[in-house]
N, C-alpha and C. Protein backbone atom coordinates (compact mmCIF):
# COMPACT_ATOMS: atom_id res chain seq x y z
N UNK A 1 11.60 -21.81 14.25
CA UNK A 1 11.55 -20.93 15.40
C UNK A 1 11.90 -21.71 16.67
N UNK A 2 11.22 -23.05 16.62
CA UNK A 2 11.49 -23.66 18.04
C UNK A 2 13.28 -23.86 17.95
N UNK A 3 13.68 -24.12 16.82
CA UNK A 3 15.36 -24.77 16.66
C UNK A 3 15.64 -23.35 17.51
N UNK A 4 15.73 -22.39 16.89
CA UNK A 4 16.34 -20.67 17.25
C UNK A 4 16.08 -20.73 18.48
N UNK A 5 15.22 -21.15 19.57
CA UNK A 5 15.19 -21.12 20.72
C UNK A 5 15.61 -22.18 21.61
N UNK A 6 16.25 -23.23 20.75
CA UNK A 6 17.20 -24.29 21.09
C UNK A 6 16.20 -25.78 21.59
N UNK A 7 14.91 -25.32 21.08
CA UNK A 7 14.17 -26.84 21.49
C UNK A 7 14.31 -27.60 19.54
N UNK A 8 14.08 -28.94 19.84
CA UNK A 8 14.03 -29.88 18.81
C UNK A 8 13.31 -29.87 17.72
N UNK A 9 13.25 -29.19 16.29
CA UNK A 9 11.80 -29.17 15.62
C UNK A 9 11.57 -30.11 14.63
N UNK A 10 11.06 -30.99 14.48
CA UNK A 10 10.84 -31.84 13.25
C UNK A 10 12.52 -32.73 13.68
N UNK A 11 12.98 -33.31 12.08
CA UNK A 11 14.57 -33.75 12.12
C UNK A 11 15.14 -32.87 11.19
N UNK A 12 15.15 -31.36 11.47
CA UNK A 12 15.91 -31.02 10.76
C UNK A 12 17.55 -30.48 11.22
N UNK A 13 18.57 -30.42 11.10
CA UNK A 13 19.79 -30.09 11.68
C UNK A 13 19.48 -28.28 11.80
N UNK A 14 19.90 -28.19 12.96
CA UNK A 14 20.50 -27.25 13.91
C UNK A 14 20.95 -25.49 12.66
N UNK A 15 21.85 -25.76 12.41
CA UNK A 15 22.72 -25.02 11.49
C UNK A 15 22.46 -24.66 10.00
N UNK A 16 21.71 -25.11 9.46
CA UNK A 16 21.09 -24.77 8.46
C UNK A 16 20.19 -24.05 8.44
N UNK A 17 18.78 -24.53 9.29
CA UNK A 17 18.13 -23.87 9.76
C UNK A 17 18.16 -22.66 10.65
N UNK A 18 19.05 -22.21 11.55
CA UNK A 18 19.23 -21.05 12.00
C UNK A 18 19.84 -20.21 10.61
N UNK A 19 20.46 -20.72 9.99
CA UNK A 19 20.85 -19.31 8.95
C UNK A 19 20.07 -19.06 8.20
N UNK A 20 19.06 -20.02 7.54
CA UNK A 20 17.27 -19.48 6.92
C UNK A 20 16.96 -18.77 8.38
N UNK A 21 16.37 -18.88 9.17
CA UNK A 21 16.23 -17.85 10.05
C UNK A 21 16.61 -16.49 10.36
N UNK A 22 18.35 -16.47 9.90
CA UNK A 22 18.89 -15.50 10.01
C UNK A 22 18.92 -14.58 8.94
N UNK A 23 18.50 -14.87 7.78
CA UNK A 23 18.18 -14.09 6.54
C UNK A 23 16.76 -13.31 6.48
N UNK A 24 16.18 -14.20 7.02
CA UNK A 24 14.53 -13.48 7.31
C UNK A 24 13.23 -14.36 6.19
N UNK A 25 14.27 -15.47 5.26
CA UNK A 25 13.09 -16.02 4.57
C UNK A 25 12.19 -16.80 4.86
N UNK A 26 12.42 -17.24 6.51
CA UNK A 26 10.85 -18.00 7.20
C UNK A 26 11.07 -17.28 8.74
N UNK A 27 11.03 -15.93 8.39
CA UNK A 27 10.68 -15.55 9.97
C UNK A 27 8.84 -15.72 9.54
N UNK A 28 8.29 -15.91 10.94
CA UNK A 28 6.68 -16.13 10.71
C UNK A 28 6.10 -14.77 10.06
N UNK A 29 6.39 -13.84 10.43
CA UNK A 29 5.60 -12.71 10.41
C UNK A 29 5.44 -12.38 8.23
N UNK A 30 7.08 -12.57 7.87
CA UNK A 30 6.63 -12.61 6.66
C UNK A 30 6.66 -13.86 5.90
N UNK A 31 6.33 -14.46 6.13
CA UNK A 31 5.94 -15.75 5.42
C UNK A 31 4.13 -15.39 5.63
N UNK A 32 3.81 -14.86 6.18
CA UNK A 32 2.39 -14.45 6.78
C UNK A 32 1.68 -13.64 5.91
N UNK A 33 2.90 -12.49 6.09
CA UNK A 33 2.43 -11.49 5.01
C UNK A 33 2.59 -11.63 3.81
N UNK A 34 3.27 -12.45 2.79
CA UNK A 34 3.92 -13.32 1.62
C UNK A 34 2.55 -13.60 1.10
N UNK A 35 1.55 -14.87 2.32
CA UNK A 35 0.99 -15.80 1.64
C UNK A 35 -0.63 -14.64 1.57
N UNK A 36 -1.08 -13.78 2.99
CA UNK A 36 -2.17 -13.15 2.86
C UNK A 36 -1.55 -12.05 1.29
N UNK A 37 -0.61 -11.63 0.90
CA UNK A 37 -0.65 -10.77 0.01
C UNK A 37 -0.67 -11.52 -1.45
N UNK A 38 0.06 -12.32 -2.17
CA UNK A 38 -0.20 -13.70 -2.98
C UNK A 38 -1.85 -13.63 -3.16
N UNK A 39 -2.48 -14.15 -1.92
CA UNK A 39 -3.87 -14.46 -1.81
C UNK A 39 -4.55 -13.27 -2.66
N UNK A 40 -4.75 -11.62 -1.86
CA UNK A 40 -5.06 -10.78 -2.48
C UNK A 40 -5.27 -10.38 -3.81
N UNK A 41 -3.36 -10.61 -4.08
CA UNK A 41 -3.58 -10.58 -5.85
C UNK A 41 -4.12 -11.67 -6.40
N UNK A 42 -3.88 -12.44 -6.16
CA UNK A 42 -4.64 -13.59 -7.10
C UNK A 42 -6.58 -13.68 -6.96
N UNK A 43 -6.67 -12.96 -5.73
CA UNK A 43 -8.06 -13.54 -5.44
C UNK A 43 -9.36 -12.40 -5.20
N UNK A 44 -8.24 -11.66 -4.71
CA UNK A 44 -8.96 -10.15 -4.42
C UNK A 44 -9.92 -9.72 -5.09
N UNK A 45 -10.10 -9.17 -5.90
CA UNK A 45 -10.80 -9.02 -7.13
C UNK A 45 -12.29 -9.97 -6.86
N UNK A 46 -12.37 -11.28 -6.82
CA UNK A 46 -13.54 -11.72 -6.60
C UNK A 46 -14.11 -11.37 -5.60
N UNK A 47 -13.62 -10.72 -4.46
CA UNK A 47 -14.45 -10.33 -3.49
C UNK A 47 -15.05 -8.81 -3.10
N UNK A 48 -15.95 -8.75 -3.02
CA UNK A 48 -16.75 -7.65 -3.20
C UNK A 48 -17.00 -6.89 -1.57
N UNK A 49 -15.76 -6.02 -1.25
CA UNK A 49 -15.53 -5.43 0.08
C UNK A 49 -16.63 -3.78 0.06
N UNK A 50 -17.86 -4.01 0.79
CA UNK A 50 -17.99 -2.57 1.11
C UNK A 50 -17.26 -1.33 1.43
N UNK A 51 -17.26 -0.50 1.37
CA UNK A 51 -16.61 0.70 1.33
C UNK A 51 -16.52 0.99 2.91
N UNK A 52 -17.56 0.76 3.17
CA UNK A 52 -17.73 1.58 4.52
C UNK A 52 -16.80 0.11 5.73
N UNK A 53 -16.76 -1.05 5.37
CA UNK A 53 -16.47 -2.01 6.19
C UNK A 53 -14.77 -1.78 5.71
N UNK A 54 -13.70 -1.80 5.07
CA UNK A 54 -12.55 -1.04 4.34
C UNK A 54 -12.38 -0.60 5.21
N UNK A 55 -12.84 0.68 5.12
CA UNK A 55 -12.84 1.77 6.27
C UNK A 55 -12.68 1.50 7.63
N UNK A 56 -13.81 0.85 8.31
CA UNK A 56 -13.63 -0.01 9.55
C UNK A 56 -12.70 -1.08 10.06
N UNK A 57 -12.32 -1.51 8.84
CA UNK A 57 -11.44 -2.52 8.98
C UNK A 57 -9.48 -2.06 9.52
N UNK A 58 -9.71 -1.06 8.79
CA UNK A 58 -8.77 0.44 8.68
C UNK A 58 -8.33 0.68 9.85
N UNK A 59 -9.61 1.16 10.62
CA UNK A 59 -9.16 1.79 11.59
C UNK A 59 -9.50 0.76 12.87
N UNK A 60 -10.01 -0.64 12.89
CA UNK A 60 -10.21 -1.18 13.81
C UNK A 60 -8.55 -2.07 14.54
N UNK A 61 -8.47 -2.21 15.66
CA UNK A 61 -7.40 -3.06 16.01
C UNK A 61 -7.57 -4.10 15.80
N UNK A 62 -9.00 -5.15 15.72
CA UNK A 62 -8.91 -6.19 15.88
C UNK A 62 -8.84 -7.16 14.50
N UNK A 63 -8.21 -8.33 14.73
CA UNK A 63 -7.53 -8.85 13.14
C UNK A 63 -8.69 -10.13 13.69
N UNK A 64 -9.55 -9.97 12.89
CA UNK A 64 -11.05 -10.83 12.43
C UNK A 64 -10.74 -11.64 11.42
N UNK A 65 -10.07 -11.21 10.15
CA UNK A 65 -10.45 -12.17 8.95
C UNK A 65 -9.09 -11.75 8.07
N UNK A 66 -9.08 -12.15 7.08
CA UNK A 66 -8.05 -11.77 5.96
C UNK A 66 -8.32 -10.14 5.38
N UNK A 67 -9.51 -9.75 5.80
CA UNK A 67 -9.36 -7.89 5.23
C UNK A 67 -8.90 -7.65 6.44
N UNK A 68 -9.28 -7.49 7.46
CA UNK A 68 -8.74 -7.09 8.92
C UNK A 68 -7.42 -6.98 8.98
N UNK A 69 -6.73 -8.87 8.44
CA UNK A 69 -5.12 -8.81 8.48
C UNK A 69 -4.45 -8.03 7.34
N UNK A 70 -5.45 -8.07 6.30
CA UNK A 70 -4.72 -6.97 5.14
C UNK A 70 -4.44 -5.71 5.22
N UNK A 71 -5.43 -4.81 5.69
CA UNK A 71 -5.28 -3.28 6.11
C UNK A 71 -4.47 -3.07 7.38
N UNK A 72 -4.47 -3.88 7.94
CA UNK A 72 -3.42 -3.48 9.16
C UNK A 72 -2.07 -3.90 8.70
N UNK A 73 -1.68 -5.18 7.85
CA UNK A 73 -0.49 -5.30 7.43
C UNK A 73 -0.05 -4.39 6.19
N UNK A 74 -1.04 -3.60 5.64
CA UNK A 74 -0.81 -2.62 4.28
C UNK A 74 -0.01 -1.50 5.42
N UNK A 75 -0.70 -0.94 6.30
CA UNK A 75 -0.89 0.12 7.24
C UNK A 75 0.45 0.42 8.46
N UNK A 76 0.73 -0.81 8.68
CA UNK A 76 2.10 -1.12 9.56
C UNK A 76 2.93 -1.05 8.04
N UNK A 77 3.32 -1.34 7.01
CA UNK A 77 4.30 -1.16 6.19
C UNK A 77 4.25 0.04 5.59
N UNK A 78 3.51 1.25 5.69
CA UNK A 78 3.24 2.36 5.40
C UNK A 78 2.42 2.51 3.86
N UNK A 79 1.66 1.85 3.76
CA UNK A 79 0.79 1.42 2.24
C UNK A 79 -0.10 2.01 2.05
N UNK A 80 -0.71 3.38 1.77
CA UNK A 80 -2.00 4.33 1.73
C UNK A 80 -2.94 2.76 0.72
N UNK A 81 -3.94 2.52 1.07
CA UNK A 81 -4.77 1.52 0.64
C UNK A 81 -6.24 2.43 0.81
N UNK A 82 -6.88 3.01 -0.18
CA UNK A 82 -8.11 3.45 -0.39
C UNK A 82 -9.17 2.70 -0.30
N UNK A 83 -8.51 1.17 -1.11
CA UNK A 83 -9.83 0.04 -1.34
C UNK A 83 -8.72 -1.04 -1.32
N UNK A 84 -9.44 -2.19 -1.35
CA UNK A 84 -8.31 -3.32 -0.72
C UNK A 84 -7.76 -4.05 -1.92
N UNK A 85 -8.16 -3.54 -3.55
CA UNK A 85 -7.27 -3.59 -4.51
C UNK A 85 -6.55 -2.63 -4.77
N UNK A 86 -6.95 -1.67 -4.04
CA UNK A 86 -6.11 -0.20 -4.72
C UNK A 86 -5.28 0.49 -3.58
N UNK A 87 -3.31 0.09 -3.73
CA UNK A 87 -2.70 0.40 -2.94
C UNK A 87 -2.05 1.68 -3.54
N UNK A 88 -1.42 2.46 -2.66
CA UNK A 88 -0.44 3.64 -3.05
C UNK A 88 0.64 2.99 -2.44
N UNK A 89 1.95 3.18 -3.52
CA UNK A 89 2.99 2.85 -2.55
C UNK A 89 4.01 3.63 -3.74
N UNK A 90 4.66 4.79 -2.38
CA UNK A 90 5.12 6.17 -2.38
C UNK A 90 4.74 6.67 -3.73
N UNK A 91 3.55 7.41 -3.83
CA UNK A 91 2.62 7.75 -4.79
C UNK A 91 1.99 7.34 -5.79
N UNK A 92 2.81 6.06 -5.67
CA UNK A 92 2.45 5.35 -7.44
C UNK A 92 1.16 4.65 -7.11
N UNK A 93 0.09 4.12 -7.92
CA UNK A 93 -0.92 2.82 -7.71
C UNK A 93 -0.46 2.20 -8.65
């Protein structure tokens, strides 16, 4: 990101790195959403999310923790999420 804005990052060359940039495989936002969703499946399951906090988490703006960043990143990609293992995506679970 700093190269794309023309400051120095690490030693890596110029031109390489802007065209990974330009594809989208390390813009931050999904490399973000990549590693919190990875996490989920692999880990999800061990954690035992109240129903009613889901819910809150849902509809709250503020990004507190990894459920916070999950339901709002399910929610911005259009993901009906009932429970934070159980997604709809365009009708299917």
């Amino acid at each position: 990101m700093c190269t794309a804005l023309g400051e120095r990052c690490n030693h890596r060359p110029r031109a390489p790195l802007l065209l990974h940039l330009a594809s989208g495989r390390f813009e931050p936002e999904i490399v973000r959403d990549t590693r919190l969703t990875r996490h989920w499946v692999k880990h999800g399951h061990t954690y035992e999310v109240p129903r009613d906090y889901w819910e809150h988490a849902q509809r709250s703006i503020a990004r507190k923790g990894p459920i916070h960043l999950l339901a709002q990143t399910l929610k911005a990609y259009g993901i009906e999420a009932p429970g934070p293992m159980i997604w709809v995506i365009q009708g299917r679970t």
